[in-house]
Protein backbone atom coordinates (compact mmCIF):
# COMPACT_ATOMS: atom_id res chain seq x y z
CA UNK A 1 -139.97 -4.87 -152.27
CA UNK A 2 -141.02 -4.35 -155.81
CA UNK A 3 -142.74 -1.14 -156.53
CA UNK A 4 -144.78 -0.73 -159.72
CA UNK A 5 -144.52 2.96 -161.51
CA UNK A 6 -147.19 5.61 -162.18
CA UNK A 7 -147.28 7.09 -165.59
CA UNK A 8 -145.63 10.36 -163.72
CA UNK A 9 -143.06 8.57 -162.76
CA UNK A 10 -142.49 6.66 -165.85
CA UNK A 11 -142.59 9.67 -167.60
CA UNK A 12 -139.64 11.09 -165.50
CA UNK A 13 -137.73 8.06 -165.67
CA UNK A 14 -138.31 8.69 -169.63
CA UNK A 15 -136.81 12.61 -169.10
CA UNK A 16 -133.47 10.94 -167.38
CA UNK A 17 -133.41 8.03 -169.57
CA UNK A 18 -133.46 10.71 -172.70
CA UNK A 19 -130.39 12.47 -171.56
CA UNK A 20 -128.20 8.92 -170.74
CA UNK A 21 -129.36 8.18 -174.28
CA UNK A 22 -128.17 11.61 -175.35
CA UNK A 23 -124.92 11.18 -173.81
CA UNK A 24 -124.28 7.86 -175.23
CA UNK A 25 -124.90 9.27 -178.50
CA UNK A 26 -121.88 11.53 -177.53
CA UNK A 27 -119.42 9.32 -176.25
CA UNK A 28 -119.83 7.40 -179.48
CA UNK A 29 -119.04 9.96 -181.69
CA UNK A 30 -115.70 10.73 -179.17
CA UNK A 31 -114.62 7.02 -179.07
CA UNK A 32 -111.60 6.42 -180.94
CA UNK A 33 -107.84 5.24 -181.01
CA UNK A 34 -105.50 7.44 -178.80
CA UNK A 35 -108.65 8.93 -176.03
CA UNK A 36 -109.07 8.33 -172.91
CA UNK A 37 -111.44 7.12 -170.84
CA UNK A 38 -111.40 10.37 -168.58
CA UNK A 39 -111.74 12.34 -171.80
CA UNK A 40 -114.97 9.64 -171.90
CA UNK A 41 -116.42 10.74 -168.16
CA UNK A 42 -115.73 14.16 -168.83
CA UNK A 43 -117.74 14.15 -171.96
CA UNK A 44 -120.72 12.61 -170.06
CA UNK A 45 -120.20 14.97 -166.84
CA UNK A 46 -120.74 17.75 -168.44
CA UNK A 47 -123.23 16.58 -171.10
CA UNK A 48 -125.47 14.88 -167.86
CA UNK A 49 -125.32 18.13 -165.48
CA UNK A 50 -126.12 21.01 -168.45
CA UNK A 51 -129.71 19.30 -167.69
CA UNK A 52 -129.87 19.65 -164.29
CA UNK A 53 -129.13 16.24 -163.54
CA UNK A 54 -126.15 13.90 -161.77
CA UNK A 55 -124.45 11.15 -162.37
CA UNK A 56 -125.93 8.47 -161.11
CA UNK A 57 -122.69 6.25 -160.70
CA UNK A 58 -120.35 9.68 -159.58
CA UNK A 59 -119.79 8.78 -155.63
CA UNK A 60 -122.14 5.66 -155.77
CA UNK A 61 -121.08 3.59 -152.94
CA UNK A 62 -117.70 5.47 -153.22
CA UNK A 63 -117.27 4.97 -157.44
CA UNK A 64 -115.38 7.44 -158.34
CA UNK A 65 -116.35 9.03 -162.01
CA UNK A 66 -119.30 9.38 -163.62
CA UNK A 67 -119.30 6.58 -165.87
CA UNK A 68 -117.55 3.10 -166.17
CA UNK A 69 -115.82 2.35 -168.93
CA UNK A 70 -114.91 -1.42 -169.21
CA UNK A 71 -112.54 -2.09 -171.92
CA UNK A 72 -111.38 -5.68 -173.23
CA UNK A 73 -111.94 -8.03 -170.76
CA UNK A 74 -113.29 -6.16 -168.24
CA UNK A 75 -116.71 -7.04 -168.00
CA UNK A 76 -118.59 -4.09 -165.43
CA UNK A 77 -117.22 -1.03 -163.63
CA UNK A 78 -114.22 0.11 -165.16
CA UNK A 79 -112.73 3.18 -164.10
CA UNK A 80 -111.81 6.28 -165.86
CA UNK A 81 -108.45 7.73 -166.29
CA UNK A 82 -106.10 9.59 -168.14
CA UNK A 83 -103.74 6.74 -168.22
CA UNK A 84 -105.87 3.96 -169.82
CA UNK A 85 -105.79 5.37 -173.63
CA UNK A 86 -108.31 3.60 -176.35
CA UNK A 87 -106.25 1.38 -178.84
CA UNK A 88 -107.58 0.23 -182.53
CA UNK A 89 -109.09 -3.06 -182.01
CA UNK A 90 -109.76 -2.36 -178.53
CA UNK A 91 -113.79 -3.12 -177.22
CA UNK A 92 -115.13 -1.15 -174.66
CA UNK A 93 -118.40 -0.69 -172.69
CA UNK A 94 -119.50 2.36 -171.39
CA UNK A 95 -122.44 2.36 -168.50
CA UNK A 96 -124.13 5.60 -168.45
CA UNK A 97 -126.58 6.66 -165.18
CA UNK A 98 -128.38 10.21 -164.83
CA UNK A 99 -130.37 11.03 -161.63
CA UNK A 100 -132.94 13.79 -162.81
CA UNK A 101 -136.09 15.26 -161.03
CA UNK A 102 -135.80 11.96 -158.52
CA UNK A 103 -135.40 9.22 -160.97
CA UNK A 104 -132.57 7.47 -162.48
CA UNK A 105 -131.97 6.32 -166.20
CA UNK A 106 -129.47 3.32 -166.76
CA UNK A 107 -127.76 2.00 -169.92
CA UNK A 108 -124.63 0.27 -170.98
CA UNK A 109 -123.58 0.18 -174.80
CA UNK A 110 -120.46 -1.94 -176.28
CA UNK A 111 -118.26 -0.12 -179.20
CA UNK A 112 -115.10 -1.06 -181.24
CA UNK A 113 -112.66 0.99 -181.43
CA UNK A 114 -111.15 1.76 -185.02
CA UNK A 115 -110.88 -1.66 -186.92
CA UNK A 116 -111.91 -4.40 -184.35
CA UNK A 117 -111.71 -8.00 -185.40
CA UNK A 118 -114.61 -10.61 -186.81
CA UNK A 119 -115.39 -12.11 -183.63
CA UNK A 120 -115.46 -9.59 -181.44
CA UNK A 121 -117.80 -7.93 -183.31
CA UNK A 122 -119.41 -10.80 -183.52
CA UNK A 123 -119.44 -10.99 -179.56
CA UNK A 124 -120.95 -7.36 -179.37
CA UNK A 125 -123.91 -8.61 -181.81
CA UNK A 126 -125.09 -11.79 -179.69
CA UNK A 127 -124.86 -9.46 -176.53
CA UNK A 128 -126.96 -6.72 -178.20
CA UNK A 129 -129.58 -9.95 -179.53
CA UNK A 130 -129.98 -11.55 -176.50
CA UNK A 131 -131.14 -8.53 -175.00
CA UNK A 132 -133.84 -8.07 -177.56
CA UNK A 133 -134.51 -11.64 -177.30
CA UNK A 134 -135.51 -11.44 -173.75
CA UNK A 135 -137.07 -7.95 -173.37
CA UNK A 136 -139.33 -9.89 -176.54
CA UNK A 137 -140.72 -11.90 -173.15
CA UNK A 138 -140.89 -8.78 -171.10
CA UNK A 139 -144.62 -8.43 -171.54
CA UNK A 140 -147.68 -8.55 -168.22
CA UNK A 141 -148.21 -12.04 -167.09
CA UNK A 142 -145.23 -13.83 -168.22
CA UNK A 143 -142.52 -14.12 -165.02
CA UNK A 144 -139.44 -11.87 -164.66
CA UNK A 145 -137.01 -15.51 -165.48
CA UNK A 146 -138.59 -15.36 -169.09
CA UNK A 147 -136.60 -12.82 -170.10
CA UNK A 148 -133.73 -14.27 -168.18
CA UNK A 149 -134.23 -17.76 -169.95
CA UNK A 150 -134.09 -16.00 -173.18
CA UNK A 151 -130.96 -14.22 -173.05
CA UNK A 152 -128.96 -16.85 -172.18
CA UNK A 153 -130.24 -19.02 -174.66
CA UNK A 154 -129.32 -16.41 -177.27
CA UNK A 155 -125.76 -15.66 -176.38
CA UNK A 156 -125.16 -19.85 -175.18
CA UNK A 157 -126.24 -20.96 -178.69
CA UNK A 158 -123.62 -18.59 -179.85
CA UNK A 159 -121.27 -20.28 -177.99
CA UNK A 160 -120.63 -17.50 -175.41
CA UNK A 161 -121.10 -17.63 -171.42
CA UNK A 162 -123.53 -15.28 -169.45
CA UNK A 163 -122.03 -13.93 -166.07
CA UNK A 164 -123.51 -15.08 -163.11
CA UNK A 165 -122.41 -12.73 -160.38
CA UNK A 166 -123.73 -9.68 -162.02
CA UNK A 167 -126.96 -8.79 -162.65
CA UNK A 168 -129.93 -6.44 -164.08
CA UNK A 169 -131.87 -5.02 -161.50
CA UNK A 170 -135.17 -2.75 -160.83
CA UNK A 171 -134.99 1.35 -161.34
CA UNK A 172 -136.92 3.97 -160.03
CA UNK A 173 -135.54 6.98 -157.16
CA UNK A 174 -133.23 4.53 -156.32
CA UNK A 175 -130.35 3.31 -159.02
CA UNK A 176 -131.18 -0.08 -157.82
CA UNK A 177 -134.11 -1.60 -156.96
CA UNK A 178 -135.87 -5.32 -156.42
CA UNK A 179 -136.47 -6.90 -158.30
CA UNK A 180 -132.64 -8.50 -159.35
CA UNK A 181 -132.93 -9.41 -163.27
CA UNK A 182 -130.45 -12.53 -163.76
CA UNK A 183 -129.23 -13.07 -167.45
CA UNK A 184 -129.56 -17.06 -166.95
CA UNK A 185 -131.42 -19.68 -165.34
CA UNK A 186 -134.80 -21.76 -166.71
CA UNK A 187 -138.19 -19.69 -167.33
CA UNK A 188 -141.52 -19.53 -165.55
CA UNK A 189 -139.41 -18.79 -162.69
CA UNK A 190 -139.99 -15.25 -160.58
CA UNK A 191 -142.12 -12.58 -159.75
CA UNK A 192 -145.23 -12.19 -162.78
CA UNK A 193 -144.63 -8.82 -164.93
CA UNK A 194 -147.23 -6.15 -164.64
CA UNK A 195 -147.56 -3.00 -165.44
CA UNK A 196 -145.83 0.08 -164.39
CA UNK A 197 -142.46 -2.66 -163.60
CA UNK A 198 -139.12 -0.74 -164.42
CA UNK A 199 -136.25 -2.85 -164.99
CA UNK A 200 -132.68 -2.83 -166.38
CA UNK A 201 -132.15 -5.85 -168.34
CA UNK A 202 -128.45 -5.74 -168.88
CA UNK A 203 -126.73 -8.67 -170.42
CA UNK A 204 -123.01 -8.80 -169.67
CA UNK A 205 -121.60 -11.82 -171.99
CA UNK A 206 -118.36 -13.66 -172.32
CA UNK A 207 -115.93 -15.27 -174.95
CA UNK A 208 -114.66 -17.20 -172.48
CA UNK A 209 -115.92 -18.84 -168.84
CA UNK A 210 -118.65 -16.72 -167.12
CA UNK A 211 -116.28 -16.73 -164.15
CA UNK A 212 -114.82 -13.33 -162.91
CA UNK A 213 -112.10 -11.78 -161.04
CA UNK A 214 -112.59 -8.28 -159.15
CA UNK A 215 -109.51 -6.05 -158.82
CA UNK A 216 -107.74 -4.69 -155.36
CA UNK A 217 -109.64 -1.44 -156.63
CA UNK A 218 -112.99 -3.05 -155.41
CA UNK A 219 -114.75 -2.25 -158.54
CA UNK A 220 -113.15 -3.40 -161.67
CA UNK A 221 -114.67 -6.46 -162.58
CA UNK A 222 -112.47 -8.74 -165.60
CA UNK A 223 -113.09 -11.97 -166.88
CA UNK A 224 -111.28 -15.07 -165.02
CA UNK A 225 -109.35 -15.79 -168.83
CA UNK A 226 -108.85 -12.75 -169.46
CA UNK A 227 -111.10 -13.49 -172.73
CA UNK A 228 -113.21 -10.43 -173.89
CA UNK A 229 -116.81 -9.20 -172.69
CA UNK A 230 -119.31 -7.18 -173.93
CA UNK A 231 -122.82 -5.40 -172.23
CA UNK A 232 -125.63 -4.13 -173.15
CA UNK A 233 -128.33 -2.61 -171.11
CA UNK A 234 -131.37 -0.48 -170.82
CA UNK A 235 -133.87 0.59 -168.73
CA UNK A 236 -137.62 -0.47 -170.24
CA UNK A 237 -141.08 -0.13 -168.24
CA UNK A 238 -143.88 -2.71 -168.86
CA UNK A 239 -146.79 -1.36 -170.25
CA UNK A 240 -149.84 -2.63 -171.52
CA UNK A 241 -148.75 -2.20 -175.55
CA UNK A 242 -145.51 -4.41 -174.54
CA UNK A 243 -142.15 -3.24 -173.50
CA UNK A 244 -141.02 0.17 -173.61
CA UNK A 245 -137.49 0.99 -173.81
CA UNK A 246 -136.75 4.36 -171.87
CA UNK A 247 -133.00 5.64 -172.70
CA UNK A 248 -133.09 6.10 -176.21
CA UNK A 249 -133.78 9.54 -178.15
């Protein structure tokens, strides 16, 4: 069931979204050739509880760390450790969630690491446009598959493939809530948009076929080619002015 925010309660999702943003802020300043990504989720452990708050993904249907940090061609849920060291030309996203005061922020940011080549850069720009491009249709009275329509549009002109099997999804008290925000698929499809909807519009984009493999860990969640992947995500409300994004600073 879809449940439509207050401005309390968008106001609180803004508090938790402001410390995810925060924390992204700090994990970009740490990311760099020869780190690890448990240096990464320690970073964002601490920086998430001084407020008060928790993890949002730390014990999550058993996850293990506070963030996921999905290098290469991993597309979602990577896990932390000391073993898996950042290399110079490496890509990786990192998916930040705080729980604060009862609500949950949610965001997902791609970086390079060091010197990374033309076209993955390249890839990391189309998946950061064809989020704006959709959350541009994210406004009362158009249908939630507007946005959808959008992104994939974007980042299929570009010659890159939009995963199918994962996909954006409500926010509120719980991480995830109805309704489920697809990255593909025609428009005018879908719930309408109205005001006080929270969603996470997160598109998760391919070089290669949108197809995916998941590892015997359960969570970690590569690309069938082993071609690279990038995501971006945030959490925005609908309001009556147009979307507003709630985890940045």
């Amino acid at each position: 069931m879809i449940s439509l925010k207050s401005k309390r309660e968008i106001q609180l999702l803004r508090d938790a979204g402001k410390i995810v943003a925060e924390t992204h802020a700090l994990i970009k300043e740490a990311i760099r050739p020869g780190i690890s990504t448990l240096e990464l989720d320690e970073i964002a452990y601490r920086n998430i509880t001084k407020y008060d708050a928790i993890p949002s993904f730390l014990n999550y249907n058993g996850f293990p760390k506070s963030i996921c940090t999905s290098k290469n061609d991993i597309i979602v849920h990577g896990i932390p450790s000391e073993e898996d060291i950042l290399l110079e030309g490496d890509i990786i996203s990192v998916d930040i969630g705080a729980y604060y005061k009862g609500y949950h922020g949610d965001s997902a940011k791609t970086h390079g690491v060091g010197t990374i080549s033309d076209e993955d850069s390249r890839l990391i720009a189309v998946t950061r446009e064809s989020f704006y491009e959709g959350i541009r249709h994210a406004v009362i009275g158009n249908r939630l598959s507007d946005i959808s329509h959008h992104v994939q549009k974007v980042a299929e002109e570009a010659g890159y493939s939009v995963v199918r099997e994962f996909v954006g999804h409500g926010v509120g008290t719980k991480l995830h809530e109805d309704p489920s925000v697809p990255n593909y698929g025609p428009p005018n499809r879908g719930p309408r948009l109205a005001e006080g909807l929270v969603i996470a519009v997160e598109p998760m984009i391919n070089q290669g076929t949108y197809h995916v493999r998941i590892e015997d860990d359960g969570w970690t969640v590569r690309t069938q080619d082993s071609k690279k992947s990038a995501h971006y995500e945030h959490t925005i409300a609908i309001t009556e002015h147009g979307p507003e994004l709630l985890t940045l600073l």
